[in-house]
C-alpha atoms as a PDB file:
ATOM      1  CA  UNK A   1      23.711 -15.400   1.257  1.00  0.00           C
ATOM      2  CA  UNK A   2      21.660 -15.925   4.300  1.00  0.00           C
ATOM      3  CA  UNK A   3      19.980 -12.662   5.281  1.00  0.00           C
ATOM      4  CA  UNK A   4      19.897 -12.051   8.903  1.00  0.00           C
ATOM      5  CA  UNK A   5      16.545 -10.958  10.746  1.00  0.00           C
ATOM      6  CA  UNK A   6      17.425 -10.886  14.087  1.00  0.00           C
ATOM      7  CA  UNK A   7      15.098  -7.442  14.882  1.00  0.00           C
ATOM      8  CA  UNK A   8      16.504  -7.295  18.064  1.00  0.00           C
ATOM      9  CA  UNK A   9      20.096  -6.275  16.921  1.00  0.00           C
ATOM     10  CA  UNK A  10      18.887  -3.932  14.446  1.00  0.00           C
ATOM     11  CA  UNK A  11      17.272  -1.924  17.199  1.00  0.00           C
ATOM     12  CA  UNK A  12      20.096  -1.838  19.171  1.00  0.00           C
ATOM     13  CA  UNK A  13      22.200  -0.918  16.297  1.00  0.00           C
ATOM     14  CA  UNK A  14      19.485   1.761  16.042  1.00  0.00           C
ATOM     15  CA  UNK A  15      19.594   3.031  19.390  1.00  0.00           C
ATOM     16  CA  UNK A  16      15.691   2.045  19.411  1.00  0.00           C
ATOM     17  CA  UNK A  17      13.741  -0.265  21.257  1.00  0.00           C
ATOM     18  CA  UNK A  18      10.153  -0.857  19.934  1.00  0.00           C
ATOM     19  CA  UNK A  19       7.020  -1.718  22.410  1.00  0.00           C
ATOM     20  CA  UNK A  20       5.588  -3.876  19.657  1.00  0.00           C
ATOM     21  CA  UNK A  21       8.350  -5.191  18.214  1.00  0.00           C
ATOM     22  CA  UNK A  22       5.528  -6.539  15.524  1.00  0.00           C
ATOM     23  CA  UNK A  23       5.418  -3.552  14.097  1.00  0.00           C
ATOM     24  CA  UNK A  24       9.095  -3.304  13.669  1.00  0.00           C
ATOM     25  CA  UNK A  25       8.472  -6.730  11.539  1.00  0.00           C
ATOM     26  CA  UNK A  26       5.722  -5.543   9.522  1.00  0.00           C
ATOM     27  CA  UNK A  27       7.487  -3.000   8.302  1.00  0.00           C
ATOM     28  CA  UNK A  28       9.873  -4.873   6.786  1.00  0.00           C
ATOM     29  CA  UNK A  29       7.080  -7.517   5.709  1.00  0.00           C
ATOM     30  CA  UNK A  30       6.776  -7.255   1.321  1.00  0.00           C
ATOM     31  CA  UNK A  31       3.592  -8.241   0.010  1.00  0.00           C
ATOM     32  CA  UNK A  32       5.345 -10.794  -1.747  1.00  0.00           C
ATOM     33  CA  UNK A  33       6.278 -12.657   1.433  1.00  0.00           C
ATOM     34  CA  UNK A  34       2.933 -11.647   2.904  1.00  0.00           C
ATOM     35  CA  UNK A  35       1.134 -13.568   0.047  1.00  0.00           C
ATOM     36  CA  UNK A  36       3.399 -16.759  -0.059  1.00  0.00           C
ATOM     37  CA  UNK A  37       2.373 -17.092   3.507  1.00  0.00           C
ATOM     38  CA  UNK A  38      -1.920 -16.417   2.866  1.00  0.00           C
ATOM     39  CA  UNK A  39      -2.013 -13.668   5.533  1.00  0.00           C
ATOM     40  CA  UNK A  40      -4.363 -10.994   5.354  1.00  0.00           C
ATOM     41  CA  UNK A  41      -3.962  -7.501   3.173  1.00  0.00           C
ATOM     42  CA  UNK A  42      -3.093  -5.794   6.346  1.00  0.00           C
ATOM     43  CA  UNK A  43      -0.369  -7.992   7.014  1.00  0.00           C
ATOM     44  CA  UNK A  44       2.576  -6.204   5.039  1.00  0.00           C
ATOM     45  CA  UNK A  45       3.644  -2.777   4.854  1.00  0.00           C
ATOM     46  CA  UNK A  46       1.791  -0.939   2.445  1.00  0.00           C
ATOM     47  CA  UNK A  47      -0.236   0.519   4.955  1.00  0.00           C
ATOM     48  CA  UNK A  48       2.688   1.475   6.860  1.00  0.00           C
ATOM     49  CA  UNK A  49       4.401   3.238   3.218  1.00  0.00           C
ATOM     50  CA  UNK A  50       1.330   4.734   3.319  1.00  0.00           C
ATOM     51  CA  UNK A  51       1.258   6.126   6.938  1.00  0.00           C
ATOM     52  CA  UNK A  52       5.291   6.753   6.783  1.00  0.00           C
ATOM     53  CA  UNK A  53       5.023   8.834   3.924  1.00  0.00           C
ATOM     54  CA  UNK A  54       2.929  10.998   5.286  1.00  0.00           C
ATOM     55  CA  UNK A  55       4.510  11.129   8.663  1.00  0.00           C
ATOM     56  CA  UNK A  56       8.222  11.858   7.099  1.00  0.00           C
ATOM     57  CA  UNK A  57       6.482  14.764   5.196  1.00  0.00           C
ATOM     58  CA  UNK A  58       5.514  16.250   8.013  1.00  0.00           C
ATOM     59  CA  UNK A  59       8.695  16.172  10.147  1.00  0.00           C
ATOM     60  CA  UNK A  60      10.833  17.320   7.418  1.00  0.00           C
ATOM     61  CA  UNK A  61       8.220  20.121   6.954  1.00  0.00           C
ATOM     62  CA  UNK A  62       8.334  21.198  10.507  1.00  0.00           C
ATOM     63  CA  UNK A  63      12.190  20.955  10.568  1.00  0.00           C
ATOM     64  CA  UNK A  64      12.680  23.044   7.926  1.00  0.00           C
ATOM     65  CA  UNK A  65      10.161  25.491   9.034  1.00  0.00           C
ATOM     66  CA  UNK A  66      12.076  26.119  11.708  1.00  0.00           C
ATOM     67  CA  UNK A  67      15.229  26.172  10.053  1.00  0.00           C
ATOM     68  CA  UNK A  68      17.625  29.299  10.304  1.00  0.00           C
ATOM     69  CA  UNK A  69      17.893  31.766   8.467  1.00  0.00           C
ATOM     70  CA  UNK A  70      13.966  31.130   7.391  1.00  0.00           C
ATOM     71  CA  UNK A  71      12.996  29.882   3.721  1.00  0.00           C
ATOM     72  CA  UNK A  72      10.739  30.666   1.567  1.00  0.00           C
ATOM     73  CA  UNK A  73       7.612  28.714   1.238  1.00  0.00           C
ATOM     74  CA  UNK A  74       9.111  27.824  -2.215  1.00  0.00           C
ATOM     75  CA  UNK A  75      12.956  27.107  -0.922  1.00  0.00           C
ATOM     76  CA  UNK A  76      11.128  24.493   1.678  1.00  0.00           C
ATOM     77  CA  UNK A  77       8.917  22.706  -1.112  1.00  0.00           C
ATOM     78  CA  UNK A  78      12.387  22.112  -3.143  1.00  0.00           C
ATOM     79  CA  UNK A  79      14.412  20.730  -0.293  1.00  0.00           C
ATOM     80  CA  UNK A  80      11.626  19.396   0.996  1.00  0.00           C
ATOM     81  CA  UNK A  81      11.507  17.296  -2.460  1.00  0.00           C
ATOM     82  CA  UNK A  82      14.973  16.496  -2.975  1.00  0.00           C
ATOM     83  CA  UNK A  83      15.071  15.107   0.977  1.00  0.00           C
ATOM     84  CA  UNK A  84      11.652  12.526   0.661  1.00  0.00           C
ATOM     85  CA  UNK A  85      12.579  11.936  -2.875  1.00  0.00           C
ATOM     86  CA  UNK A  86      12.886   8.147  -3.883  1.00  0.00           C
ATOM     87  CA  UNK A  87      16.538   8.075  -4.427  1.00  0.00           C
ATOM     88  CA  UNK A  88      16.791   9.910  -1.168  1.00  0.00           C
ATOM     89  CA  UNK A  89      15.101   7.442   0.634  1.00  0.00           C
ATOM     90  CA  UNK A  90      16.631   4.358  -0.908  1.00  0.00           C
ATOM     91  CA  UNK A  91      20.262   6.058   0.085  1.00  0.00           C
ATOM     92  CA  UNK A  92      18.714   5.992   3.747  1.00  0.00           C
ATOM     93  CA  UNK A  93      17.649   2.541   3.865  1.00  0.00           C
ATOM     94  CA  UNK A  94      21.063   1.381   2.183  1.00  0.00           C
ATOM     95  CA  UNK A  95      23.131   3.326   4.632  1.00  0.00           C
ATOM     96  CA  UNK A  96      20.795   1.629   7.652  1.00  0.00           C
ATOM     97  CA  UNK A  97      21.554  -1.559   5.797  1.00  0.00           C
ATOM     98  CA  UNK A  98      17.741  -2.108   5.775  1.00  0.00           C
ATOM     99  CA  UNK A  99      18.244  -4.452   2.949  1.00  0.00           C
ATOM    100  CA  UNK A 100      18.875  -6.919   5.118  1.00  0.00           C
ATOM    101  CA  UNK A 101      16.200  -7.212   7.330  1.00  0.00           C
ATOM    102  CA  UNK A 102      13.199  -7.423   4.499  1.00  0.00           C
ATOM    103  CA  UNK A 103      10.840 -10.580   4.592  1.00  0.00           C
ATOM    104  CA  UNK A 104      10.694 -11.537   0.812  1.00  0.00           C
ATOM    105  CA  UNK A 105       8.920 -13.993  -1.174  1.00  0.00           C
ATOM    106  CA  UNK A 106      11.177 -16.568  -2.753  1.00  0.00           C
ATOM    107  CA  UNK A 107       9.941 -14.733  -6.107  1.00  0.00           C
ATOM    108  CA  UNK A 108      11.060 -11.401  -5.079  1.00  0.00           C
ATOM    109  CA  UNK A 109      14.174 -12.821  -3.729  1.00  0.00           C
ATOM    110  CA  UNK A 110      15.531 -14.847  -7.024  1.00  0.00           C
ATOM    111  CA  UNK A 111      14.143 -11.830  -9.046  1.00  0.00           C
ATOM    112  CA  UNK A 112      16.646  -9.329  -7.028  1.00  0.00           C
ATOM    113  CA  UNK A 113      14.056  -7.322  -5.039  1.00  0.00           C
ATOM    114  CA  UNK A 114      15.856  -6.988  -1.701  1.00  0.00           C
ATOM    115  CA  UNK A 115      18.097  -4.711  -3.843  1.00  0.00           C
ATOM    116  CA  UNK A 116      14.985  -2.548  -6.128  1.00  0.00           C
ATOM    117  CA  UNK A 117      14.860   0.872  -5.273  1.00  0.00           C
ATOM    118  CA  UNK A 118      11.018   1.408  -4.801  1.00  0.00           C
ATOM    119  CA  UNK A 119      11.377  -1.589  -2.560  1.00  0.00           C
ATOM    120  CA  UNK A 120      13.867  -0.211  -0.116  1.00  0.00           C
ATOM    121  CA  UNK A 121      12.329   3.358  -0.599  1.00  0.00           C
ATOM    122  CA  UNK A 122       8.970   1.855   0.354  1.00  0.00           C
ATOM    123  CA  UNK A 123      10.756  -0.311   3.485  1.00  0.00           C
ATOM    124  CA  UNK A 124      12.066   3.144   5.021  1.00  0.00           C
ATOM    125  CA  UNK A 125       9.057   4.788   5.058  1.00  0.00           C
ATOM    126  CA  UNK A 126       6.661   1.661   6.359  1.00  0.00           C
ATOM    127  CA  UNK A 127       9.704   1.974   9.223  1.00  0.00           C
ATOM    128  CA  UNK A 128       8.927   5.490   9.601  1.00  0.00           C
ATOM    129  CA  UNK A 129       5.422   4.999   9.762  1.00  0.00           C
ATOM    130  CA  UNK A 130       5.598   1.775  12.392  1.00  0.00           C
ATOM    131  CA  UNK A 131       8.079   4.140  14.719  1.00  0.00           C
ATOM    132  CA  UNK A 132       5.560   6.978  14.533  1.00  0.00           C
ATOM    133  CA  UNK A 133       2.671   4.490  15.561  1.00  0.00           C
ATOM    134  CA  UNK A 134       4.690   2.619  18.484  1.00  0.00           C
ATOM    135  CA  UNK A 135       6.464   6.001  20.034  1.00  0.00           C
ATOM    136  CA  UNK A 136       4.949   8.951  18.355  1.00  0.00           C
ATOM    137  CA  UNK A 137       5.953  11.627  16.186  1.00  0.00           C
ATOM    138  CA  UNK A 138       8.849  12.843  18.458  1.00  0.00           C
ATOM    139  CA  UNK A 139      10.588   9.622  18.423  1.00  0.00           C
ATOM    140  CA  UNK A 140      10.404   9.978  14.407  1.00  0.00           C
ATOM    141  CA  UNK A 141      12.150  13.402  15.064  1.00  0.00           C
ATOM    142  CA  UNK A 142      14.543  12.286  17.697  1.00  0.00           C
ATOM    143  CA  UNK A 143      15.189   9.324  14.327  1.00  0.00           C
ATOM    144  CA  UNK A 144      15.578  12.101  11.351  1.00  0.00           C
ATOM    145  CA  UNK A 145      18.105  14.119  14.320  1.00  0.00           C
ATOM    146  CA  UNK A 146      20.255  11.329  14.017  1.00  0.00           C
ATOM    147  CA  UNK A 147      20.370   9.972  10.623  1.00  0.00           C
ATOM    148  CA  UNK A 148      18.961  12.476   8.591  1.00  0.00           C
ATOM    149  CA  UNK A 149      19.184  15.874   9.441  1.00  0.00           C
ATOM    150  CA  UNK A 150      22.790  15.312   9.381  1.00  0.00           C
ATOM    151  CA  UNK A 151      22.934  14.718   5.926  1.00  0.00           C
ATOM    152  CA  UNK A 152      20.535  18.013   5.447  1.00  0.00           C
ATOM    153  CA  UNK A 153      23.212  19.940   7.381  1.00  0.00           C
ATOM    154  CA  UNK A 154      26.292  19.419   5.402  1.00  0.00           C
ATOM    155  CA  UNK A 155      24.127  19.930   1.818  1.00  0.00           C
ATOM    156  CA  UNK A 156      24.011  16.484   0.897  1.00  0.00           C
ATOM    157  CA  UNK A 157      21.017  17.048  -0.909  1.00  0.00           C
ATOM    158  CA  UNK A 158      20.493  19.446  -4.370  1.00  0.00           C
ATOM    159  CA  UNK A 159      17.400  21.390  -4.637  1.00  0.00           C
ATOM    160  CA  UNK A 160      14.845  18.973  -6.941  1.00  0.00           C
ATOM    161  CA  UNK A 161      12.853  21.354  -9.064  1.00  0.00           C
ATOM    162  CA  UNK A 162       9.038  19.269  -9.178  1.00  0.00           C
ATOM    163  CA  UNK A 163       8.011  19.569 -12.763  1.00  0.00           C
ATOM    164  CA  UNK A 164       5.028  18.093 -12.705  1.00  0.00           C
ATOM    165  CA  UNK A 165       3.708  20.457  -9.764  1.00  0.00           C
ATOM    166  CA  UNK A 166       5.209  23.414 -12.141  1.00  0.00           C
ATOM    167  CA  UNK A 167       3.215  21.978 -15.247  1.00  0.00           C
ATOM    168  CA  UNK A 168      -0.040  21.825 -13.042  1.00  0.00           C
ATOM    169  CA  UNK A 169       0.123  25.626 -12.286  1.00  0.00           C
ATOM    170  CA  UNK A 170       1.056  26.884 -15.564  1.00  0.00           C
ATOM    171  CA  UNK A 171      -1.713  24.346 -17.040  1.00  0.00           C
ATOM    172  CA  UNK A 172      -4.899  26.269 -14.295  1.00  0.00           C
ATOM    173  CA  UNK A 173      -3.624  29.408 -15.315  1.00  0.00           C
ATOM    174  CA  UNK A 174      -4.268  29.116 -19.254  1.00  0.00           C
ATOM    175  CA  UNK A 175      -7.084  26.939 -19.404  1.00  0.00           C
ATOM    176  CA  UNK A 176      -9.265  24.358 -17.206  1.00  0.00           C
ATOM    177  CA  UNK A 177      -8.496  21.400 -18.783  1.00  0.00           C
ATOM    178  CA  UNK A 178      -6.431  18.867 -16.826  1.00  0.00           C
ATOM    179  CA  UNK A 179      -3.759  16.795 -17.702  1.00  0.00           C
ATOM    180  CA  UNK A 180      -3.423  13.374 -16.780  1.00  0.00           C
ATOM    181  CA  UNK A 181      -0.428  10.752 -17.066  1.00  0.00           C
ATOM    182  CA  UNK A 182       0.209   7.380 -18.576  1.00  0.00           C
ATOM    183  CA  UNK A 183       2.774   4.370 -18.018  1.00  0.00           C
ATOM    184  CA  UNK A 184       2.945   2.885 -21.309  1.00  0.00           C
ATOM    185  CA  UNK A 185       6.008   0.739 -21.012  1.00  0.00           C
ATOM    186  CA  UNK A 186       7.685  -1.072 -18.339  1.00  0.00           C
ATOM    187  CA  UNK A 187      11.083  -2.599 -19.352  1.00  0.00           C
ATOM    188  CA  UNK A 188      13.539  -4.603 -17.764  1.00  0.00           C
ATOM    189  CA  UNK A 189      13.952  -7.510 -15.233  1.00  0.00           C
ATOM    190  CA  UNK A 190      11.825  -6.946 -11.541  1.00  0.00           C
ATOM    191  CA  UNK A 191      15.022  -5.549  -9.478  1.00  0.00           C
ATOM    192  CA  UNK A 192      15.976  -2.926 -11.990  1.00  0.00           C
ATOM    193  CA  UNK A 193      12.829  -1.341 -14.285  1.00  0.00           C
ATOM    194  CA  UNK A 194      12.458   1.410 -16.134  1.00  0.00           C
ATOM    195  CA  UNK A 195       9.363   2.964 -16.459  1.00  0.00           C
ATOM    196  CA  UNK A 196       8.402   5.121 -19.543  1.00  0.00           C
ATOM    197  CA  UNK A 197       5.423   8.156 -18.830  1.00  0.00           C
ATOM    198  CA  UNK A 198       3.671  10.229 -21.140  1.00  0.00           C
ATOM    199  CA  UNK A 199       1.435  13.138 -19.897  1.00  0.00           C
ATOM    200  CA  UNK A 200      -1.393  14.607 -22.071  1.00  0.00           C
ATOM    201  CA  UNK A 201      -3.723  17.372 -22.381  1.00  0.00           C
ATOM    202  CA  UNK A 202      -6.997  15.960 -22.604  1.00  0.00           C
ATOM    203  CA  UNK A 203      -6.086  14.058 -25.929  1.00  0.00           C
ATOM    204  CA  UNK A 204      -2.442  16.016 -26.984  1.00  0.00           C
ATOM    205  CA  UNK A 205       0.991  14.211 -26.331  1.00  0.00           C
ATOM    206  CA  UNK A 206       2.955  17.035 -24.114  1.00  0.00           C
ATOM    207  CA  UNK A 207       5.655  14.846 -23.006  1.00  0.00           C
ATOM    208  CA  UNK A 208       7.365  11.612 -22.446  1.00  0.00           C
ATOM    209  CA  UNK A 209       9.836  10.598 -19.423  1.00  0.00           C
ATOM    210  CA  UNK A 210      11.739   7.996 -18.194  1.00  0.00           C
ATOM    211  CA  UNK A 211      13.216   6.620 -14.985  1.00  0.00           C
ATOM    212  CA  UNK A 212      13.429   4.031 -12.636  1.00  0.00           C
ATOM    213  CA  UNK A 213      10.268   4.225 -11.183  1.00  0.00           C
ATOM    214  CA  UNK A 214       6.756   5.854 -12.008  1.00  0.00           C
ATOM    215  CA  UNK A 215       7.142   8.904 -10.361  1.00  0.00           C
ATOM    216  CA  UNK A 216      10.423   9.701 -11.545  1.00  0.00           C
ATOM    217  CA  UNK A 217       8.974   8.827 -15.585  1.00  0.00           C
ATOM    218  CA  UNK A 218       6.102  11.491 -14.910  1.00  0.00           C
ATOM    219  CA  UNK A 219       8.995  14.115 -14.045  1.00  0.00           C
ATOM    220  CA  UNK A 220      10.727  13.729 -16.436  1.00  0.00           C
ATOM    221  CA  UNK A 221       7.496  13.572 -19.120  1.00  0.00           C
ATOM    222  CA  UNK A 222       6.534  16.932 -17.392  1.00  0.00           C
ATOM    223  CA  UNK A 223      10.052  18.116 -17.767  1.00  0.00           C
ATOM    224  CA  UNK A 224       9.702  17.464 -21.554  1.00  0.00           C
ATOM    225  CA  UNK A 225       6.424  19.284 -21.633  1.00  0.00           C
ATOM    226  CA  UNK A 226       7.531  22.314 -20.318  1.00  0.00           C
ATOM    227  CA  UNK A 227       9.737  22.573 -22.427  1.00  0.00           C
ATOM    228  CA  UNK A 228       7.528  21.733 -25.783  1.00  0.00           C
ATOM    229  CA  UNK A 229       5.284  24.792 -24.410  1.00  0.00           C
ATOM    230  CA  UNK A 230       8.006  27.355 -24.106  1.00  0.00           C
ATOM    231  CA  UNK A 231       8.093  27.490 -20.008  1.00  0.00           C
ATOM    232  CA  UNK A 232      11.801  26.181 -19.450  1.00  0.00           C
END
């Protein structure tokens, strides 16, 4: 299948026109592509995931700040969650048919990338984070009006409890020791992993998780240890 990247029709299918239409292409630039070619670090979109991230954090924060009726600070940290989750954000890039558009090594290609979920998770946000650097942070909210906070408004999206934020506090509250986390398996082919956590105090097994990517396996190891100690 030959994958069209023609960015010029995805911005008008986007209702967007970039300044810097480079940005637009880094953003959908994968290290893997960016090393085949021997271009620089800062010539894919990690720094943009990184930026985007950040960015889409704070939007969603503000728009649900002003939400009405007001939430609690806790209510807003849950949707909040569920909304910049990973599966969240793969179901965005899917529905934007983002897939598409992604510069891949021929690695990453024959290994199924243009189809892995921290892939197309990272994509959206390295778009997020090239919008907010081309147009500013209004144009990122003028984005979210149009193809996210839709979803938000008709309760597309379940409250995500964050387990390992919940294991954190209980954690400070008895003691000062910290807990730190561990991947100690990675199974399965490149476009469809699973990731196995464990999480320990100081030197004691609490839990152990799995998912399709890291930060789902830490959940779901934190999950496990609140449930060893008695707090779920």
């Amino acid at each position: 299948m030959k994958y069209r990247l023609d960015f010029k029709r995805l911005q008008e299918r986007l209702g967007i026109a970039f300044r810097d239409e480079g940005l637009l292409r880094l953003a959908f630039t994968h290290a893997s592509y960016s090393n085949e070619h021997h271009r620089r670090v800062d010539e894919d979109n990690e720094r943009l995931e990184f930026l985007g991230d950040a960015v889409l954090e704070l939007t969603i924060s503000h728009y649900l700040y002003r939400r009405t009726p007001p939430m609690s600070e806790g209510e807003m940290t849950k949707l909040r969650a569920s909304i910049v989750c990973e599966p969240s954000l793969v179901s965005y890039a899917d529905s934007l048919g983002f897939g598409d558009y992604i510069l891949l090594g021929k690695g990453e290609e024959l290994a199924g990338g243009r189809s892995r979920p921290a892939l197309l998770a990272d994509v959206f946000e390295a778009f997020i984070g090239a919008l907010y650097l081309d147009q500013g942070l209004h144009a990122v909210e003028r984005f979210l009006e149009n193809y996210i906070i839709p979803k938000i408004e008709r309760g597309e999206f379940t409250v995500m409890v964050d387990y390992k934020s919940m294991l954190q506090e209980w954690i400070q509250q008895k003691s000062s020791w910290e807990l730190h986390y561990e991947i100690t398996q990675v199974k399965g082919p490149a476009h469809n992993r699973e990731f196995v956590s464990e999480v320990y105090l100081n030197n004691r097994l609490l839990g152990t998780g799995k998912g399709r990517s890291k930060k789902e396996a830490e959940q779901h190891a934190a999950e496990e240890a609140l449930h060893l100690l008695g707090v779920l």
